[in-house]
Protein backbone atom coordinates (compact mmCIF):
# COMPACT_ATOMS: atom_id res chain seq x y z
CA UNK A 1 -67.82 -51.43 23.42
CA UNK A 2 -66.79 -54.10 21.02
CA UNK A 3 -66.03 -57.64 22.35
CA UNK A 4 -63.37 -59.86 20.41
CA UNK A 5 -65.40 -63.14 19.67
CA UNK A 6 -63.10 -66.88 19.34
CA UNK A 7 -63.86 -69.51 18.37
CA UNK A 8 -61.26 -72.80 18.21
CA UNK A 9 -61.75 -76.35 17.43
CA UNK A 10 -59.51 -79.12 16.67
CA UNK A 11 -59.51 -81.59 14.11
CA UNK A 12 -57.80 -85.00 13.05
CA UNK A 13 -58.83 -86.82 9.41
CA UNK A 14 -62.58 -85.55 9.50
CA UNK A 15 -62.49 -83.21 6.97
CA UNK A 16 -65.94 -83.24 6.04
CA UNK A 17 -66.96 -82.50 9.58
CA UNK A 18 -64.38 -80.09 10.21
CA UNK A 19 -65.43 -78.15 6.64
CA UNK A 20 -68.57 -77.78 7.90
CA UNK A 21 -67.64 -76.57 11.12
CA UNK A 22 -65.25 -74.00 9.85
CA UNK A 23 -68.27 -72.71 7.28
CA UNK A 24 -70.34 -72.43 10.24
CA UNK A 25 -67.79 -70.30 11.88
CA UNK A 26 -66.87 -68.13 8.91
CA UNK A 27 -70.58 -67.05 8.60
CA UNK A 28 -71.14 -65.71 12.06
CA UNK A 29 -71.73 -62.05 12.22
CA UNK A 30 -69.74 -60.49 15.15
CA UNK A 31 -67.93 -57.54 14.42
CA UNK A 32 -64.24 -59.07 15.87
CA UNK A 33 -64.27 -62.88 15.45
CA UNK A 34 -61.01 -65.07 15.27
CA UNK A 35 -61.40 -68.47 13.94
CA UNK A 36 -58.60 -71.03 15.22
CA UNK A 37 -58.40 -74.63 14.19
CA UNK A 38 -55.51 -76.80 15.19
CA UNK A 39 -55.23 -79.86 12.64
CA UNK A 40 -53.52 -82.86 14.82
CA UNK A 41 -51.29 -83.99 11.91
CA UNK A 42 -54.17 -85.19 9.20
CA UNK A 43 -53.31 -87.33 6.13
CA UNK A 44 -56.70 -87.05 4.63
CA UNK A 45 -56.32 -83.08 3.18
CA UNK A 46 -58.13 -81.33 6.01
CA UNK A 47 -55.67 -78.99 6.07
CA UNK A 48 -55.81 -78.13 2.40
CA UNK A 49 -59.82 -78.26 2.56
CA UNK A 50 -59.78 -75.77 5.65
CA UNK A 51 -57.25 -73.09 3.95
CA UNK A 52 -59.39 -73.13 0.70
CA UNK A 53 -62.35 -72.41 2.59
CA UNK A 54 -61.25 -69.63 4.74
CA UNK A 55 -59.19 -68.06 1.65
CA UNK A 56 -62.86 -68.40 -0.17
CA UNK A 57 -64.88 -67.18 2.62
CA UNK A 58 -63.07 -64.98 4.44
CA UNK A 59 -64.59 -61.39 4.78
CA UNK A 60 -63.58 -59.28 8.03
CA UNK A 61 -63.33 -62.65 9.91
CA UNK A 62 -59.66 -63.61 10.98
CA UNK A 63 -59.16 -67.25 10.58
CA UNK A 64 -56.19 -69.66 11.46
CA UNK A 65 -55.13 -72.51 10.47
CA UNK A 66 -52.46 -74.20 13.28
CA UNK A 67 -50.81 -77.37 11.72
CA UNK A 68 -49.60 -79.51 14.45
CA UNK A 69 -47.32 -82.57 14.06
């Protein structure tokens, strides 16, 4: 039996930190693994950083990006 694997984290203006994070996440190996991070409204281009990553390194991992106000 296959288990669904999440992981979710939340980030505001850190997007060095959270970049790291998210690669960290994206190179797990579990089978079913959804990635969620909620962005709290940053001005600093997390948001941007985070999508370019996950459109980069993206394989069979599902990964979501919630932008919050």
């Amino acid at each position: 039996m296959n288990s669904r694997v999440g992981i979710a984290f939340a980030t505001y203006n850190n997007a060095a930190q959270a970049a790291r994070c998210l690669e960290s996440c994206l190179a797990q190996d579990y089978e079913d693994l959804v990635v969620v991070v909620a962005d709290d409204g940053s001005t600093d281009g997390t948001p941007d950083r985070l999508h370019e990553i996950s459109r980069y390194k993206q394989n069979s991992v599902q990964a979501e990006l919630l932008r919050l106000p």
